[in-house]
PDB file of N, CA and C in Angstrom:
ATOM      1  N   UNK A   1       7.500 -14.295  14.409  1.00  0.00           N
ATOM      2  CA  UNK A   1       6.533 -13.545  15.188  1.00  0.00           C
ATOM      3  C   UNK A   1       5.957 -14.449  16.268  1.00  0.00           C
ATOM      4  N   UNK A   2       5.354 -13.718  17.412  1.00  0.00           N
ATOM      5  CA  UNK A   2       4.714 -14.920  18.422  1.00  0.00           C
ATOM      6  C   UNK A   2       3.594 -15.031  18.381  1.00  0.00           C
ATOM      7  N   UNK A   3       2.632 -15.750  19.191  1.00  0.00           N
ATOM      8  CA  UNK A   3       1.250 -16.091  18.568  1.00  0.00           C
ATOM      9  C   UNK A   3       0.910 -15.105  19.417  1.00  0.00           C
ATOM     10  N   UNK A   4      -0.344 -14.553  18.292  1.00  0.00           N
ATOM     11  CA  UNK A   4      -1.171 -13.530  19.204  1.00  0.00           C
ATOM     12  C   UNK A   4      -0.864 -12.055  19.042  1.00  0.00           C
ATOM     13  N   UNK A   5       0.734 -11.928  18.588  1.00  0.00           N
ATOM     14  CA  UNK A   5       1.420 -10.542  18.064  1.00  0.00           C
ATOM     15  C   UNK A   5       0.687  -9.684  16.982  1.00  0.00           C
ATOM     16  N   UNK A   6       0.137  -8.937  16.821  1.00  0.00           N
ATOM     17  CA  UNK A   6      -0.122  -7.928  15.244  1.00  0.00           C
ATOM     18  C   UNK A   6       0.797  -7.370  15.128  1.00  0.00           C
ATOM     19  N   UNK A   7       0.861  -7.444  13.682  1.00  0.00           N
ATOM     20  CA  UNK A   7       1.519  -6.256  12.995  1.00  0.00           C
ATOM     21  C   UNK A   7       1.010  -5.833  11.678  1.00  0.00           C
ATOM     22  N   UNK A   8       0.752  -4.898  11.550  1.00  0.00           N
ATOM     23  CA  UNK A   8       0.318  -4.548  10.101  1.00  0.00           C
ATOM     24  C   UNK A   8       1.597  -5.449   8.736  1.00  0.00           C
ATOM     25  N   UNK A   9       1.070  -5.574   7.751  1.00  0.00           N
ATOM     26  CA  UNK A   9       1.779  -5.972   7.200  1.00  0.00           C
ATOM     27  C   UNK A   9       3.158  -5.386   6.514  1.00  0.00           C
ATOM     28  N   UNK A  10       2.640  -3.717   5.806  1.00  0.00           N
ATOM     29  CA  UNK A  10       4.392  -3.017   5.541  1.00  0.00           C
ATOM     30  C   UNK A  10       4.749  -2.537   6.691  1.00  0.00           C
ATOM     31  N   UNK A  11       4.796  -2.968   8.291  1.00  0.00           N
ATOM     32  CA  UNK A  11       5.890  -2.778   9.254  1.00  0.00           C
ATOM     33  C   UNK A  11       6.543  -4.341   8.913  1.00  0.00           C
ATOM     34  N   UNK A  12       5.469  -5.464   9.051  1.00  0.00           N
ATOM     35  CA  UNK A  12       6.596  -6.311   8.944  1.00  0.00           C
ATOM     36  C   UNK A  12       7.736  -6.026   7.713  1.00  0.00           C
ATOM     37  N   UNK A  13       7.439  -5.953   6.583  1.00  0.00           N
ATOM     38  CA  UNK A  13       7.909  -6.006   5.792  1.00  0.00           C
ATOM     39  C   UNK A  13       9.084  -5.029   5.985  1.00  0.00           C
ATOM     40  N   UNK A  14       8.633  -3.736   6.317  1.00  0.00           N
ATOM     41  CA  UNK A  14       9.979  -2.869   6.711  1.00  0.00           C
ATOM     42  C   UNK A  14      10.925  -3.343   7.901  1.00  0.00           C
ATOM     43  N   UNK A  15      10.578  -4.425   8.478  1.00  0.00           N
ATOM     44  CA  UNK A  15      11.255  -5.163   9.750  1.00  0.00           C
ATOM     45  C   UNK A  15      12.184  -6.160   9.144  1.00  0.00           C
ATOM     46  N   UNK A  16      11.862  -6.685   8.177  1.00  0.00           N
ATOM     47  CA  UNK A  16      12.930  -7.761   7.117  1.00  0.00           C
ATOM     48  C   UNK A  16      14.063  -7.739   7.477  1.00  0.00           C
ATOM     49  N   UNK A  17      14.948  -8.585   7.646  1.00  0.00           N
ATOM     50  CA  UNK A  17      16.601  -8.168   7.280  1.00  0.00           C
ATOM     51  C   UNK A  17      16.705  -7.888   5.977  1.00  0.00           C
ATOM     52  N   UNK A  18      17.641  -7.507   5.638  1.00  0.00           N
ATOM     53  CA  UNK A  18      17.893  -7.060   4.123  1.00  0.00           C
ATOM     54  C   UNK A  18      17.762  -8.275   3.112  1.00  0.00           C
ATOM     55  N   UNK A  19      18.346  -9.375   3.978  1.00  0.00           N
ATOM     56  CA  UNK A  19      18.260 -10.787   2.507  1.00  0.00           C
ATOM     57  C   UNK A  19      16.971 -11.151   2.673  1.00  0.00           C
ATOM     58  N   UNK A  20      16.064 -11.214   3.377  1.00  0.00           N
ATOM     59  CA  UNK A  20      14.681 -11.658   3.362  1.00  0.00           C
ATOM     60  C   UNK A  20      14.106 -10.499   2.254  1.00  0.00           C
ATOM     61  N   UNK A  21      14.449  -9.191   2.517  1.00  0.00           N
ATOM     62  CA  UNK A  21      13.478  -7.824   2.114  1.00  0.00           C
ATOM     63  C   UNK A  21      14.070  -8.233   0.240  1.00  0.00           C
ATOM     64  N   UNK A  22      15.226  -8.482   0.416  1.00  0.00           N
ATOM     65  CA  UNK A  22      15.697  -9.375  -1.120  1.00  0.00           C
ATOM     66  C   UNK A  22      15.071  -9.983  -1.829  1.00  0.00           C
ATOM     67  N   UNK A  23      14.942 -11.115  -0.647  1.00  0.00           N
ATOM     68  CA  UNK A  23      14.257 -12.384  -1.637  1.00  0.00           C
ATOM     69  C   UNK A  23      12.482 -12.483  -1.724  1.00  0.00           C
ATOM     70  N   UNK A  24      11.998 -10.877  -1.080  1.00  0.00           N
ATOM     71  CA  UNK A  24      10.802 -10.730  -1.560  1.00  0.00           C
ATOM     72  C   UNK A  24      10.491  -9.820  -2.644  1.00  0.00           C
ATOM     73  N   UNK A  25      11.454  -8.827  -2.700  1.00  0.00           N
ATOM     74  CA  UNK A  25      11.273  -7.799  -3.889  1.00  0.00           C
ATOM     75  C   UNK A  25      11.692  -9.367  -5.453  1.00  0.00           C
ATOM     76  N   UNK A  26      12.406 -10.119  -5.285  1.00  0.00           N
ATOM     77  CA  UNK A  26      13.042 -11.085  -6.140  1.00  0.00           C
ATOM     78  C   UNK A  26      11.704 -11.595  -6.814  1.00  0.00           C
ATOM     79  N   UNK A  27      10.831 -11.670  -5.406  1.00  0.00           N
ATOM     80  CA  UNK A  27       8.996 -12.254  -6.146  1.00  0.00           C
ATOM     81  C   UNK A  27       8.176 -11.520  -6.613  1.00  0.00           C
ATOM     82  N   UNK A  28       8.191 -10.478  -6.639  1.00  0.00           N
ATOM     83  CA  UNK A  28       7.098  -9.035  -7.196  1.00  0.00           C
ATOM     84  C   UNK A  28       8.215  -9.104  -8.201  1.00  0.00           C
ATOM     85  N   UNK A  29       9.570  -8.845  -7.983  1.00  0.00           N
ATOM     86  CA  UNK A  29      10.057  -8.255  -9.588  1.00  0.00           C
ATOM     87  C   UNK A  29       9.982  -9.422 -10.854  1.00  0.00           C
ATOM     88  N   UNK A  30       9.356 -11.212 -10.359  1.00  0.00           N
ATOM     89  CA  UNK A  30       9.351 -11.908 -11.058  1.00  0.00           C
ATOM     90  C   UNK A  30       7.714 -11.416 -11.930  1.00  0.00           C
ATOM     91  N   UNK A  31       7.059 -11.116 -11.305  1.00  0.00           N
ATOM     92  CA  UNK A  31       5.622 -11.039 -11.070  1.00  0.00           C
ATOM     93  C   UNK A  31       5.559  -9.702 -12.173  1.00  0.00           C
ATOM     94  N   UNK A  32       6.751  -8.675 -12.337  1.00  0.00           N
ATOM     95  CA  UNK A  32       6.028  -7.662 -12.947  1.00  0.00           C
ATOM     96  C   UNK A  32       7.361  -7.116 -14.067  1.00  0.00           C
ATOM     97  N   UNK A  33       8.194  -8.432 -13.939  1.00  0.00           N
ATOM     98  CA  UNK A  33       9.383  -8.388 -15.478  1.00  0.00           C
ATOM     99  C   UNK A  33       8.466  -8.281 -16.564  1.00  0.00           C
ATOM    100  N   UNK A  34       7.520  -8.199 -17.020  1.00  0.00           N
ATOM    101  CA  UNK A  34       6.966  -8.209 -18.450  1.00  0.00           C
ATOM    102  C   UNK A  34       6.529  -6.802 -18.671  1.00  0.00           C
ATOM    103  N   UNK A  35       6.086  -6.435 -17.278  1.00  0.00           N
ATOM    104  CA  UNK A  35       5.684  -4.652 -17.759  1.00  0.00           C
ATOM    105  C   UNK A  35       6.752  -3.835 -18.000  1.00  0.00           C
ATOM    106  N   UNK A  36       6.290  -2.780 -18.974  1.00  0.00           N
ATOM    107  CA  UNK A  36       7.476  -1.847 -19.072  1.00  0.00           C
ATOM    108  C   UNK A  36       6.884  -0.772 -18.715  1.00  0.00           C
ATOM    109  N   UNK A  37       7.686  -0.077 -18.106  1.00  0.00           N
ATOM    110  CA  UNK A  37       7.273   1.301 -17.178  1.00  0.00           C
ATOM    111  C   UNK A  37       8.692   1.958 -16.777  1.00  0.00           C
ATOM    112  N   UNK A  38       8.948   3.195 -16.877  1.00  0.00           N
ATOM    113  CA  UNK A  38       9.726   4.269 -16.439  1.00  0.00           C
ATOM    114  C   UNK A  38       9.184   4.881 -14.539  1.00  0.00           C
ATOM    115  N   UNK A  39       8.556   4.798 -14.307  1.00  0.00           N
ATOM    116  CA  UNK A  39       8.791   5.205 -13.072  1.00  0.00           C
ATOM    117  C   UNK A  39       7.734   4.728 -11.879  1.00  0.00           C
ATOM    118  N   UNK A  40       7.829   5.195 -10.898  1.00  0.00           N
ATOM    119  CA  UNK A  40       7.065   4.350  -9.474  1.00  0.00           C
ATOM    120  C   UNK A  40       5.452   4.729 -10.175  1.00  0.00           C
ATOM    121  N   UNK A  41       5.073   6.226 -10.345  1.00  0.00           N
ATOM    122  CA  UNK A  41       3.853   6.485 -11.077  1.00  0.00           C
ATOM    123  C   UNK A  41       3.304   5.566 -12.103  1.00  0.00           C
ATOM    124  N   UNK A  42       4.153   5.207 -13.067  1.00  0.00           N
ATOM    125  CA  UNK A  42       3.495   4.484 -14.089  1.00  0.00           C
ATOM    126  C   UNK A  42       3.540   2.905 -13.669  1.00  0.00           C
ATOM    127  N   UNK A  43       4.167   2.867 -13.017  1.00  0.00           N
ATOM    128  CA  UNK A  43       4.296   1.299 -12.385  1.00  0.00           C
ATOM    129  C   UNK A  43       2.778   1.196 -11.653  1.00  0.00           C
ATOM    130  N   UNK A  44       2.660   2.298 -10.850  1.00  0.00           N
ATOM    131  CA  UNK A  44       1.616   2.445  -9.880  1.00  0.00           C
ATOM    132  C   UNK A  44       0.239   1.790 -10.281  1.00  0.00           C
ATOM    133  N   UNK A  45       0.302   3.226 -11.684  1.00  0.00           N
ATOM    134  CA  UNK A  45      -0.840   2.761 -12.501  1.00  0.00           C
ATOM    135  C   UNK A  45      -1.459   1.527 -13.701  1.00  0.00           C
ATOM    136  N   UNK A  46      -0.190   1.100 -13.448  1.00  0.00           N
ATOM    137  CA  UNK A  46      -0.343  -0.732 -14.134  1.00  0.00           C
ATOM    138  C   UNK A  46      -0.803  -1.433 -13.982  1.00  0.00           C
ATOM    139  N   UNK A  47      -0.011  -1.274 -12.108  1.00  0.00           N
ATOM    140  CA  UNK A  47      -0.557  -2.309 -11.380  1.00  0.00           C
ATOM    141  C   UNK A  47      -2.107  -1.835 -11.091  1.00  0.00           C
ATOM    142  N   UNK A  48      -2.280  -1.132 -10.497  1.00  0.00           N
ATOM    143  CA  UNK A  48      -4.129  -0.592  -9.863  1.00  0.00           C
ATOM    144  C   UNK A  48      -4.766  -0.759 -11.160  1.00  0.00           C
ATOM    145  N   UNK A  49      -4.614  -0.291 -12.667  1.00  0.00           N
ATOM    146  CA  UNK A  49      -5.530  -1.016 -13.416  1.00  0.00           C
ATOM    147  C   UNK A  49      -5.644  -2.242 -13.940  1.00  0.00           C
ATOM    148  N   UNK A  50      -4.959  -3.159 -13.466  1.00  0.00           N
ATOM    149  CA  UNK A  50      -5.128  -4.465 -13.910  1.00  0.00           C
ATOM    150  C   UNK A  50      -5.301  -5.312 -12.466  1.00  0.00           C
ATOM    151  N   UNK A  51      -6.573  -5.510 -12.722  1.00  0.00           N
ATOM    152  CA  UNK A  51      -6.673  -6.785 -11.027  1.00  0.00           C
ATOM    153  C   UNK A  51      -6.265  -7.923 -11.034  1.00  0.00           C
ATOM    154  N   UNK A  52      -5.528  -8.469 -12.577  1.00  0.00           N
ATOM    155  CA  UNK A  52      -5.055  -9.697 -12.524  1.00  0.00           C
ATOM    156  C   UNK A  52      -3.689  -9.567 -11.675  1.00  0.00           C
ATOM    157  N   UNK A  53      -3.356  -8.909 -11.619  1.00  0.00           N
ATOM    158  CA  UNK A  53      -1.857  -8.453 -11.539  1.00  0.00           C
ATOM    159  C   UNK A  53      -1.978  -8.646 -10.001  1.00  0.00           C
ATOM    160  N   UNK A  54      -3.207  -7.361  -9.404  1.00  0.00           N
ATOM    161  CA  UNK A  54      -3.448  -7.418  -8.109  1.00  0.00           C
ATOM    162  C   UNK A  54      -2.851  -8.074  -7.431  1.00  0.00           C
ATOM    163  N   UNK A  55      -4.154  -9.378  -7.819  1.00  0.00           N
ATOM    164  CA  UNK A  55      -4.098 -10.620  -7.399  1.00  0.00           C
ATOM    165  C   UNK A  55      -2.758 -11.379  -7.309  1.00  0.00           C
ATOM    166  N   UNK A  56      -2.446 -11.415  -8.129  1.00  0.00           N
ATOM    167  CA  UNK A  56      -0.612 -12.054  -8.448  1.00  0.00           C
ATOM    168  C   UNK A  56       0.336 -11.790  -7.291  1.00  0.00           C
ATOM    169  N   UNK A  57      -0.021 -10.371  -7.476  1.00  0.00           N
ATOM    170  CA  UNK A  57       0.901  -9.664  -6.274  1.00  0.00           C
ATOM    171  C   UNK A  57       0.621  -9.927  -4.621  1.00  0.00           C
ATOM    172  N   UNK A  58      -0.765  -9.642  -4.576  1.00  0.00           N
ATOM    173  CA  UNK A  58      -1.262 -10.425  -2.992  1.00  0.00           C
ATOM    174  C   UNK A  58      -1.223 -12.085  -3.277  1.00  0.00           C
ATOM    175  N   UNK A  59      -1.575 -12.888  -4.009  1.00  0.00           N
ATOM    176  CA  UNK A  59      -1.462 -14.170  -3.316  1.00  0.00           C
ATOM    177  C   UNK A  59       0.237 -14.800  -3.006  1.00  0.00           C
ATOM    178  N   UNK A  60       0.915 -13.679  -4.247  1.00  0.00           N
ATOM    179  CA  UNK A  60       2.297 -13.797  -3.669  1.00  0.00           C
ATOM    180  C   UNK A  60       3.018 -13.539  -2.198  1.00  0.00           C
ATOM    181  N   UNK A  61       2.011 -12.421  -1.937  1.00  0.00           N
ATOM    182  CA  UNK A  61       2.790 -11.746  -0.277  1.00  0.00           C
ATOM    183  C   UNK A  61       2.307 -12.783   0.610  1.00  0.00           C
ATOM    184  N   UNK A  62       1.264 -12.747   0.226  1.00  0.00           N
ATOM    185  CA  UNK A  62       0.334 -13.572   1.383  1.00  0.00           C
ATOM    186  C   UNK A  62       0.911 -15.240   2.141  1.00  0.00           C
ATOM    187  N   UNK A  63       1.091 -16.087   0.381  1.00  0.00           N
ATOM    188  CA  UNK A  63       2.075 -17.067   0.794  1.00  0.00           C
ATOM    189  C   UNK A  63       3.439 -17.000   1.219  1.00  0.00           C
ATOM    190  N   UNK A  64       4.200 -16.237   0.720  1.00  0.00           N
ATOM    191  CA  UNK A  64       5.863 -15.856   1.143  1.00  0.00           C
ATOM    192  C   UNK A  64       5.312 -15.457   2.997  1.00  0.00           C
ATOM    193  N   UNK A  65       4.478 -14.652   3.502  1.00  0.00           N
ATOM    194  CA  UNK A  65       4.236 -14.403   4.828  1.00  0.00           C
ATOM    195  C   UNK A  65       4.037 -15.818   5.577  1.00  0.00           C
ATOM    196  N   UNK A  66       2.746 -16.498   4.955  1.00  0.00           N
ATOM    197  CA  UNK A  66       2.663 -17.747   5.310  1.00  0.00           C
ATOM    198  C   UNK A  66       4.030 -18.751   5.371  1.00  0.00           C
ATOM    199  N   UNK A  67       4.545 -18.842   4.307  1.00  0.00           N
ATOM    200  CA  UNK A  67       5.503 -19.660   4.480  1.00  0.00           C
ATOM    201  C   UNK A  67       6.713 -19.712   4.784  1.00  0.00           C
ATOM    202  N   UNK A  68       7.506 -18.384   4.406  1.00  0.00           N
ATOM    203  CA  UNK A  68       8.505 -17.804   4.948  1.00  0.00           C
ATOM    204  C   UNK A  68       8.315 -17.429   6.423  1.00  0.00           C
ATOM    205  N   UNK A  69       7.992 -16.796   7.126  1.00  0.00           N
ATOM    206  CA  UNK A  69       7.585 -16.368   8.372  1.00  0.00           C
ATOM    207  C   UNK A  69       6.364 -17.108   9.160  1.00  0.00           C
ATOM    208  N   UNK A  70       6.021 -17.847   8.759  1.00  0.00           N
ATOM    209  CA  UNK A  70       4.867 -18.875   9.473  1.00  0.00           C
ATOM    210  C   UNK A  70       4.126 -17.664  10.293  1.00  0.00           C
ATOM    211  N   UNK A  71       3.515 -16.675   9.912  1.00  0.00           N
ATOM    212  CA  UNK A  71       2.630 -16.120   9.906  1.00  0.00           C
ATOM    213  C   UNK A  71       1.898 -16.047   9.519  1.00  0.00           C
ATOM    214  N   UNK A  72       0.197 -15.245   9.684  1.00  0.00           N
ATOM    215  CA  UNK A  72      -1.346 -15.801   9.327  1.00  0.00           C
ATOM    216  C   UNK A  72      -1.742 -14.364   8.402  1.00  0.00           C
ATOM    217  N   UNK A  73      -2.329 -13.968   8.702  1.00  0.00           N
ATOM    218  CA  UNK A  73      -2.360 -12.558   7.652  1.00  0.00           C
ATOM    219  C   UNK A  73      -4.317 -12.550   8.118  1.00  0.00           C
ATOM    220  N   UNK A  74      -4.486 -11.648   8.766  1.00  0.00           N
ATOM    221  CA  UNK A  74      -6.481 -11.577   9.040  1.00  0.00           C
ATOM    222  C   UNK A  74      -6.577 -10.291   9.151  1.00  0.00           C
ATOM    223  N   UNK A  75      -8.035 -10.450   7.861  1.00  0.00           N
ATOM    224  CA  UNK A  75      -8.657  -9.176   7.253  1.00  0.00           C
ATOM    225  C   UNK A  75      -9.473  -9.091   7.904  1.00  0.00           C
ATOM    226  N   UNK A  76      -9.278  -7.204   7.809  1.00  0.00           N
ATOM    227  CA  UNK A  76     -10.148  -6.406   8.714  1.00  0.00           C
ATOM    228  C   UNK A  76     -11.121  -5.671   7.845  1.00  0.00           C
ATOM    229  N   UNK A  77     -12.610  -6.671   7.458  1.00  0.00           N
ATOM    230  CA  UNK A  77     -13.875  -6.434   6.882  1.00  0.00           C
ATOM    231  C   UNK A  77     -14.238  -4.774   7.049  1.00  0.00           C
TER     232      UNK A  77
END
């Protein structure tokens, strides 16, 4: 990305090439191999009631953005 560019974050993510969009689903699916769940719904609701998980899941995106893509990530209060 160039300096100064926005993008929301799931456009970048839908912008991935396929082996990047890979080797990030590779980090959420490490992040959530222990739950068992049948479908996107119950997955849904796993994740939203547990904030540990949340968390897991954003400080994961957040660094893979940072470090993979040397991009910054700024919240809009």
């Amino acid at each position: 990305m160039t300096s100064g560019q926005f993008k929301p974050v799931p456009q970048i993510i839908m912008e991935l090439p396929p082996a990047e969009q890979r080797k990030l689903f590779n980090e959420v699916a490490a992040i959530l191999r222990h739950l068992e769940w049948t479908d996107a719904v119950q997955l849904t609701a796993l994740v939203m009631g547990s904030e540990a998980l949340q968390q897991q899941l954003l400080a994961m995106l957040v660094s893979y953005i940072n470090k993979e893509l040397q991009a910054e990530i700024q919240y809009d209060d």
